[in-house]
PDB file of N, CA and C in Angstrom:
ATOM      1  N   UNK A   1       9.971 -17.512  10.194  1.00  0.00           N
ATOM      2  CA  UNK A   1       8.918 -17.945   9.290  1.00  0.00           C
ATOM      3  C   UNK A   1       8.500 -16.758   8.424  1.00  0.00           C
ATOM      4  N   UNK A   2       8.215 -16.808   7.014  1.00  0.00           N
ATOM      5  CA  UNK A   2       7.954 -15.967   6.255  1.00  0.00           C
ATOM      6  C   UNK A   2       6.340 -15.700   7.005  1.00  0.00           C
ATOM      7  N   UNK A   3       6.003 -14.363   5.697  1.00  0.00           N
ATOM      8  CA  UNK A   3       4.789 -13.804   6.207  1.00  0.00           C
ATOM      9  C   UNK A   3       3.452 -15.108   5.534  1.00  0.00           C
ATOM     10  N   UNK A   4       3.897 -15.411   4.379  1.00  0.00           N
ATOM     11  CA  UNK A   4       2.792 -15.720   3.899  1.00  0.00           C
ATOM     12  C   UNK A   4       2.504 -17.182   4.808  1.00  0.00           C
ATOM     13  N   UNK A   5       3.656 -17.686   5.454  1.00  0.00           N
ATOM     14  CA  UNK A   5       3.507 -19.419   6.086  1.00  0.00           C
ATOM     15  C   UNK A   5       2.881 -19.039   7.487  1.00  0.00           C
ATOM     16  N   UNK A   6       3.367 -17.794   7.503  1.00  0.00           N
ATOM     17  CA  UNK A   6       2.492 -17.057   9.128  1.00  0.00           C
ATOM     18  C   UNK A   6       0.952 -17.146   8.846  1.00  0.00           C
ATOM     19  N   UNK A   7       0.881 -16.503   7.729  1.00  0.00           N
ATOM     20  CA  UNK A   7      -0.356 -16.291   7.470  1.00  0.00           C
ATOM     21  C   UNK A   7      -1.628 -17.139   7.906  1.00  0.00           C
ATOM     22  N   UNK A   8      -0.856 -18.668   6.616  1.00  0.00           N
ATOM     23  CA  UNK A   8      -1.807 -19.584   7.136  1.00  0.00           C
ATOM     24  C   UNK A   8      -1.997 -20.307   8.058  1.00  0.00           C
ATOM     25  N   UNK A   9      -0.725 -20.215   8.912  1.00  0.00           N
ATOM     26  CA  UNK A   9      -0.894 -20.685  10.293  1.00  0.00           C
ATOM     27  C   UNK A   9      -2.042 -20.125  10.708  1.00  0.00           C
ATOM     28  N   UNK A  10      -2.015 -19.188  10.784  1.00  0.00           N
ATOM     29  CA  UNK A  10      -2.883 -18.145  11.538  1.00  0.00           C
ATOM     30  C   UNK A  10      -4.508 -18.399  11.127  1.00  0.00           C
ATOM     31  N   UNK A  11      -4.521 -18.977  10.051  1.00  0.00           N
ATOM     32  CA  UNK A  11      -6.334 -19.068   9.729  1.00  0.00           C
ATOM     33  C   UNK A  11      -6.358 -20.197  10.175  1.00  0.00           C
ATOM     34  N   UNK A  12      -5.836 -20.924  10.337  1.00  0.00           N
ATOM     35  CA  UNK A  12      -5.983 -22.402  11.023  1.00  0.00           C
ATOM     36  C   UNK A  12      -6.822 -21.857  12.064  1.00  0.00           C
ATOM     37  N   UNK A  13      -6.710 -20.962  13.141  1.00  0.00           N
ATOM     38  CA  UNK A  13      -7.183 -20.703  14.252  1.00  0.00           C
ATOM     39  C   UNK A  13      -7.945 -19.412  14.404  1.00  0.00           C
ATOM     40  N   UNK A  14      -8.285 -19.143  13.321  1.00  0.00           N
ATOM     41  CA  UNK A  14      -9.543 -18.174  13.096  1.00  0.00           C
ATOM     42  C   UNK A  14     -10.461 -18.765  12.871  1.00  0.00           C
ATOM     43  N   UNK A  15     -11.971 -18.125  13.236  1.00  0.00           N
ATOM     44  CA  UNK A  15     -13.143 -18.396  13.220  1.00  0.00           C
ATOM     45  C   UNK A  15     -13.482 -18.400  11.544  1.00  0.00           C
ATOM     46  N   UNK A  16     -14.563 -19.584  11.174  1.00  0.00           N
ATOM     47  CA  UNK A  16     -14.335 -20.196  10.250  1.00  0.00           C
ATOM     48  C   UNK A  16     -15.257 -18.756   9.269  1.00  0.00           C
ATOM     49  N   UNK A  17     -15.940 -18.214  10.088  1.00  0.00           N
ATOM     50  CA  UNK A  17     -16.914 -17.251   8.820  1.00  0.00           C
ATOM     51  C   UNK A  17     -15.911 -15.998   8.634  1.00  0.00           C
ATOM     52  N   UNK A  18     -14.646 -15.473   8.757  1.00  0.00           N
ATOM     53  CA  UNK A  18     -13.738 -15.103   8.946  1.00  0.00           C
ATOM     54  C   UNK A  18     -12.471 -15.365   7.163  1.00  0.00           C
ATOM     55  N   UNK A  19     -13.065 -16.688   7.368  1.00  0.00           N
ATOM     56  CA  UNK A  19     -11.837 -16.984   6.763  1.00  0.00           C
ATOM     57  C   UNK A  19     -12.040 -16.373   4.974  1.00  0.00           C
ATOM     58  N   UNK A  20     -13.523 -16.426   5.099  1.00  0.00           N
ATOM     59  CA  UNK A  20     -13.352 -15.525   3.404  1.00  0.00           C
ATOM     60  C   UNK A  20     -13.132 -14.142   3.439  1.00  0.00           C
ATOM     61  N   UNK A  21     -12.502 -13.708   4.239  1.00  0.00           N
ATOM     62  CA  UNK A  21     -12.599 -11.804   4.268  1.00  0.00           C
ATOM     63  C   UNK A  21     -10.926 -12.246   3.885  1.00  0.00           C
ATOM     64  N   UNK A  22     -10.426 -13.080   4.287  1.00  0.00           N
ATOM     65  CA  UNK A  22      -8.583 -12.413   4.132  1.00  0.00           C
ATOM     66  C   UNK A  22      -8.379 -12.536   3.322  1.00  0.00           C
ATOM     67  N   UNK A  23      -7.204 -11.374   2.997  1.00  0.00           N
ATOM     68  CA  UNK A  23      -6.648 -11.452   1.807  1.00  0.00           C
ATOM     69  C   UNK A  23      -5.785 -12.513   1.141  1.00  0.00           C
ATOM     70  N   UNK A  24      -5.836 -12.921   0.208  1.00  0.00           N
ATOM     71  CA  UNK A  24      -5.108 -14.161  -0.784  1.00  0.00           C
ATOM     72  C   UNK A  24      -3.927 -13.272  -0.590  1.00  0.00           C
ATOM     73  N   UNK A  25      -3.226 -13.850   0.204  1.00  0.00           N
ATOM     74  CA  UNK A  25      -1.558 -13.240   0.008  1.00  0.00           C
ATOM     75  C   UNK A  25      -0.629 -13.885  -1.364  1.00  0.00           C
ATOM     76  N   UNK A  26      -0.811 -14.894  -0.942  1.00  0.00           N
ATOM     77  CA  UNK A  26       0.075 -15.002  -2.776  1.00  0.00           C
ATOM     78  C   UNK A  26      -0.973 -14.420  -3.802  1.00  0.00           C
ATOM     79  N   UNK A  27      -1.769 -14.518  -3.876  1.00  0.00           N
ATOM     80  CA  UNK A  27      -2.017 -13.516  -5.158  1.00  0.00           C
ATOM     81  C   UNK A  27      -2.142 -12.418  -5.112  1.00  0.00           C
ATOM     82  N   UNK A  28      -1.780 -11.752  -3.899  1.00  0.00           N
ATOM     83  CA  UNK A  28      -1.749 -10.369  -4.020  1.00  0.00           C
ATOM     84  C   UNK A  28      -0.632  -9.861  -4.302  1.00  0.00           C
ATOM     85  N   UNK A  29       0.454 -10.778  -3.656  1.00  0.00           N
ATOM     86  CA  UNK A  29       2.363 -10.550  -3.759  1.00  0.00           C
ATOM     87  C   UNK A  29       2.168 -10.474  -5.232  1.00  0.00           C
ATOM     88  N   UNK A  30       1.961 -11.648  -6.361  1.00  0.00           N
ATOM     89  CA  UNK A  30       1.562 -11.430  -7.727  1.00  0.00           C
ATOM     90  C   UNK A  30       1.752 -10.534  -8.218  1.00  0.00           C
ATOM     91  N   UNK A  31       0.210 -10.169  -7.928  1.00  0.00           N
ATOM     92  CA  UNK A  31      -0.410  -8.438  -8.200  1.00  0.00           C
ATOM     93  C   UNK A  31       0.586  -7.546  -8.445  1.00  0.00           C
ATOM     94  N   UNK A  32       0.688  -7.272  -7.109  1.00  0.00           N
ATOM     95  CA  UNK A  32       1.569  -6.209  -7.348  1.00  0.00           C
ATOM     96  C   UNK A  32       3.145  -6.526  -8.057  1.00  0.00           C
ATOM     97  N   UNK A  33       3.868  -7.598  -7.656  1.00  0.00           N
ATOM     98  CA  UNK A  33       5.423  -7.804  -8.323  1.00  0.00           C
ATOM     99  C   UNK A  33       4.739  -7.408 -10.407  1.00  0.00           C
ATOM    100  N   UNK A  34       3.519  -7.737 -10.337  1.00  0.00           N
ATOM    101  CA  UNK A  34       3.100  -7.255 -12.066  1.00  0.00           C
ATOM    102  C   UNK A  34       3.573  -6.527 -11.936  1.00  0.00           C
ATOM    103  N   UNK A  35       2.383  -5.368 -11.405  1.00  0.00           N
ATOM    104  CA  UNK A  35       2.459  -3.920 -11.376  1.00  0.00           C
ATOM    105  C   UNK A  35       3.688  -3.193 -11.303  1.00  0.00           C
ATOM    106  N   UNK A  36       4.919  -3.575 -10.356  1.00  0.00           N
ATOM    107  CA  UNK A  36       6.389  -3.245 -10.160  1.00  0.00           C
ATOM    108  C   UNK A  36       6.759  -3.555 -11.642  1.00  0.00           C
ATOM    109  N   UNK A  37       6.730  -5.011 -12.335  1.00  0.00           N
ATOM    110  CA  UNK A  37       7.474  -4.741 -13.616  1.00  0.00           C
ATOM    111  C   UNK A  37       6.645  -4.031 -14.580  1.00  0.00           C
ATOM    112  N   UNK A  38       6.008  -4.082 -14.294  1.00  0.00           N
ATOM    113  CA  UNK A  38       5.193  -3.289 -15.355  1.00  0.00           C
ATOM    114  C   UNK A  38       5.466  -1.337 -15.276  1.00  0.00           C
ATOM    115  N   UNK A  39       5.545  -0.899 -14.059  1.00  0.00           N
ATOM    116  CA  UNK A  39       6.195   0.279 -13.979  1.00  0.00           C
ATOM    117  C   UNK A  39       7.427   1.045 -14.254  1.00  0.00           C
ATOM    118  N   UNK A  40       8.616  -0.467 -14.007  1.00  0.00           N
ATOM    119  CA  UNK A  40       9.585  -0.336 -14.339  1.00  0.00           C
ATOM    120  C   UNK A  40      10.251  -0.191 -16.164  1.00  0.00           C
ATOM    121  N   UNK A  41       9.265  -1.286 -16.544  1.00  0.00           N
ATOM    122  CA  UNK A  41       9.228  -1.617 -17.935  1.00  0.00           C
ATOM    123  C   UNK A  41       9.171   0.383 -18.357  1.00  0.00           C
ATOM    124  N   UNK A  42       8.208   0.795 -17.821  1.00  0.00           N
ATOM    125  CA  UNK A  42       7.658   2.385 -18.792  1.00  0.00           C
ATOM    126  C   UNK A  42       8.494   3.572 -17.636  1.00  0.00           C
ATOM    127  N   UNK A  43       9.710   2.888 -17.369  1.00  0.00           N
ATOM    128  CA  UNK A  43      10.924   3.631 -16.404  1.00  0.00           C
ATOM    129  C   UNK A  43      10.044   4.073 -15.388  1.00  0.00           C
ATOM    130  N   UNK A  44       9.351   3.899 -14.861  1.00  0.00           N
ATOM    131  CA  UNK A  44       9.252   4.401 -13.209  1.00  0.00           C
ATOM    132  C   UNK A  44       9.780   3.588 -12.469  1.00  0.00           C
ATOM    133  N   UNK A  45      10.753   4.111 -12.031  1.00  0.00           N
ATOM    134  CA  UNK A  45      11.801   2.948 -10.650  1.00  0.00           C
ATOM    135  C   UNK A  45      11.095   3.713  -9.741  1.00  0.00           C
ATOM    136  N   UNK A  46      11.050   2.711  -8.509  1.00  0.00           N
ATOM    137  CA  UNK A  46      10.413   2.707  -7.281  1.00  0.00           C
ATOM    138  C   UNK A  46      11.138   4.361  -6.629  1.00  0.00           C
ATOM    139  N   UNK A  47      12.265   4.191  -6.755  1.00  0.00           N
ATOM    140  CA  UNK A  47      12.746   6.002  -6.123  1.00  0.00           C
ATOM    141  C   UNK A  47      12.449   6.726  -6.954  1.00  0.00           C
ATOM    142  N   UNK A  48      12.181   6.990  -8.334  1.00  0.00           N
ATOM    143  CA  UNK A  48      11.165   8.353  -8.603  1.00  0.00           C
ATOM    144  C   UNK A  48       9.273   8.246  -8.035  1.00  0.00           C
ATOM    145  N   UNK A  49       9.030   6.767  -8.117  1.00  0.00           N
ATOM    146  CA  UNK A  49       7.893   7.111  -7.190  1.00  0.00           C
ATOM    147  C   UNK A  49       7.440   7.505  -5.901  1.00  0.00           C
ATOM    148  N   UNK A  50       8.608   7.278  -5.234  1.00  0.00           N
ATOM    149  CA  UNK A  50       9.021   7.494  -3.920  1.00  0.00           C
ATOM    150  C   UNK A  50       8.412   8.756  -4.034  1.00  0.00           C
ATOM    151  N   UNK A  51       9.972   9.420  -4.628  1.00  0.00           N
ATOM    152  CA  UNK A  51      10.127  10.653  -4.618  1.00  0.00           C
ATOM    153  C   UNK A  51       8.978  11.758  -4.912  1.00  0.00           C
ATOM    154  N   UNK A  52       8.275  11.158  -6.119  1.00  0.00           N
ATOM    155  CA  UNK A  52       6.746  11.872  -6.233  1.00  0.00           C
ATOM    156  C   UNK A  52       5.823  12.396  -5.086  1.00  0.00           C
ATOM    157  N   UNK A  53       5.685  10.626  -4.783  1.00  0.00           N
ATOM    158  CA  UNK A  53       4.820  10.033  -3.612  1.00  0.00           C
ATOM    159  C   UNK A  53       5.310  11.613  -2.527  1.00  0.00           C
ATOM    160  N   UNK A  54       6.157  11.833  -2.303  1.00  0.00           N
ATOM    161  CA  UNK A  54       7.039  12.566  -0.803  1.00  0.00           C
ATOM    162  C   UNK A  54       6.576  14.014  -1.177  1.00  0.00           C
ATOM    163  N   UNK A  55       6.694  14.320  -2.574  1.00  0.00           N
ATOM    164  CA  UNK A  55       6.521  15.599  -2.809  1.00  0.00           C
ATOM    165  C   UNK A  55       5.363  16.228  -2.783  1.00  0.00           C
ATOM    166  N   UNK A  56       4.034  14.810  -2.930  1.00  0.00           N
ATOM    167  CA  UNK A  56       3.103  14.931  -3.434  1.00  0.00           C
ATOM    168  C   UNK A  56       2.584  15.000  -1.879  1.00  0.00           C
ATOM    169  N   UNK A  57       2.741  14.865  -0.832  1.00  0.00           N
ATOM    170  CA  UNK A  57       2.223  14.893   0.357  1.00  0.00           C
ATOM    171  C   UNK A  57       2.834  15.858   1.107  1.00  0.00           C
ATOM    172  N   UNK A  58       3.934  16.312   0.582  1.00  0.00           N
ATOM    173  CA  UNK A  58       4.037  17.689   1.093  1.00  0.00           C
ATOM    174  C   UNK A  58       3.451  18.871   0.725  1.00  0.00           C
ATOM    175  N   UNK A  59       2.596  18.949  -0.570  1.00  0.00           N
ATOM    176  CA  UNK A  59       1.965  19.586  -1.433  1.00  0.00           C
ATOM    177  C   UNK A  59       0.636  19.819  -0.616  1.00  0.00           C
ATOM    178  N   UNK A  60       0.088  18.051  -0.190  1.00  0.00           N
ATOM    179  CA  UNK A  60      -1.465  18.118   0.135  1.00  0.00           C
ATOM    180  C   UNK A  60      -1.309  18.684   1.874  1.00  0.00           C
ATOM    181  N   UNK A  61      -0.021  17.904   2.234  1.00  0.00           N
ATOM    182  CA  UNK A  61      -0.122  19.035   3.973  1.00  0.00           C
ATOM    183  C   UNK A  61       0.040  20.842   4.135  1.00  0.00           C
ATOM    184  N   UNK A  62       0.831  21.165   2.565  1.00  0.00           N
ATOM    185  CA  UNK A  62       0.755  22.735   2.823  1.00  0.00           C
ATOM    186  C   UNK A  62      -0.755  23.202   1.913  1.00  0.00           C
ATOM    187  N   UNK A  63      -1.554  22.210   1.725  1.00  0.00           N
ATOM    188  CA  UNK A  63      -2.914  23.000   1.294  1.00  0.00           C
ATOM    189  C   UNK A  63      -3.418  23.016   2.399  1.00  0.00           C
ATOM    190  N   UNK A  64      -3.577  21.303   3.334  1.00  0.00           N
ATOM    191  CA  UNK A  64      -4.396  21.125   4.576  1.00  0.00           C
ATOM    192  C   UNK A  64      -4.168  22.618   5.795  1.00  0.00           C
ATOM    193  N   UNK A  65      -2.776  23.095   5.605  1.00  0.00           N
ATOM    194  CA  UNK A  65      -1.993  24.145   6.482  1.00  0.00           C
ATOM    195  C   UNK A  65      -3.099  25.430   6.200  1.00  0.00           C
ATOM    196  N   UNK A  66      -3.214  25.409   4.467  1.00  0.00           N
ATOM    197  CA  UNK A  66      -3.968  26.850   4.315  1.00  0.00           C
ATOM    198  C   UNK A  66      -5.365  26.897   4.443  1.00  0.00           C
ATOM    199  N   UNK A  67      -5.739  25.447   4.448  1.00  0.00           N
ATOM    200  CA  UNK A  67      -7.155  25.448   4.625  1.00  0.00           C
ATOM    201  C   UNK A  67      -7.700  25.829   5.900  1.00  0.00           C
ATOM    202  N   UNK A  68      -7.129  25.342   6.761  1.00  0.00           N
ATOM    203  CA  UNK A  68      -6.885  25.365   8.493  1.00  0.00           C
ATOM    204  C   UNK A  68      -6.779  27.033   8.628  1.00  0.00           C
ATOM    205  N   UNK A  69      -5.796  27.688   8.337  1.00  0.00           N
ATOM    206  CA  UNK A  69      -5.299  28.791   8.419  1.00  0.00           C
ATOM    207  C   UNK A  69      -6.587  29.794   8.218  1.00  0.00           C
ATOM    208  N   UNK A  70      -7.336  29.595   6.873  1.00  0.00           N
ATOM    209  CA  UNK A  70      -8.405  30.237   6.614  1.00  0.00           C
ATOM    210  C   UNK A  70      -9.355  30.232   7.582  1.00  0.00           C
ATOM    211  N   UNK A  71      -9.802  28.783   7.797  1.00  0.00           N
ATOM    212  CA  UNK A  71     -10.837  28.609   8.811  1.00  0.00           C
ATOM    213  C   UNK A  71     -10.736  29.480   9.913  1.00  0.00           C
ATOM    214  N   UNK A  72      -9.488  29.366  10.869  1.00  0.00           N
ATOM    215  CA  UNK A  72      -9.495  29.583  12.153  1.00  0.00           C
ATOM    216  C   UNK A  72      -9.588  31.477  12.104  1.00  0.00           C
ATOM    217  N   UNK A  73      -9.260  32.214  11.072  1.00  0.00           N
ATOM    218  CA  UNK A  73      -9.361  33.037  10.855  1.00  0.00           C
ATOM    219  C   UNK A  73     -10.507  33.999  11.175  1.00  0.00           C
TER     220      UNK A  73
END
C-alpha cells in the first residue's frame, strides 16, 4: 500500500481532535514536485543540491568542532 492510502487508513482510527494537525499529504507531495521543477527549470538537479547540502554540513560540523575546542579550553 502506498504512503498516502496508509495515511488515511490511519486517521480513520485516530482521535477525532487530532485529525486537523496532519499533514495534507497530497498537497504537500504537490508542493514540493513544484518546487523540484521549479529548481530544475533554473538547473539545480537534485545531485548538485545534494552535493551542496553535504558540503554545507561539513562546513557547520568543523565550526561546531572549533567552537567546542575553544570552550573546553
Amino acid at each position: 500500500m502506498k504512503f498516502g492510502k496508509s495515511l488515511d487508513t490511519a486517521l480513520e482510527d485516530m482521535p477525532c481532535e487530532w485529525r486537523p494537525y496532519v499533514i495534507q499529504y497530497k498537497s504537500l507531495k504537490k508542493c514540493i514536485n513544484k518546487i523540484v521543477e521549479e529548481l530544475e527549470t533554473r538547473g539545480l538537479s537534485a545531485d548538485l543540491l545534494t552535493e551542496w547540502l553535504q558540503k554545507n554540513e561539513a562546513n557547520d560540523a568543523d565550526h561546531k568542532l572549533h567552537k567546542l575546542d575553544y570552550f573546553l579550553q
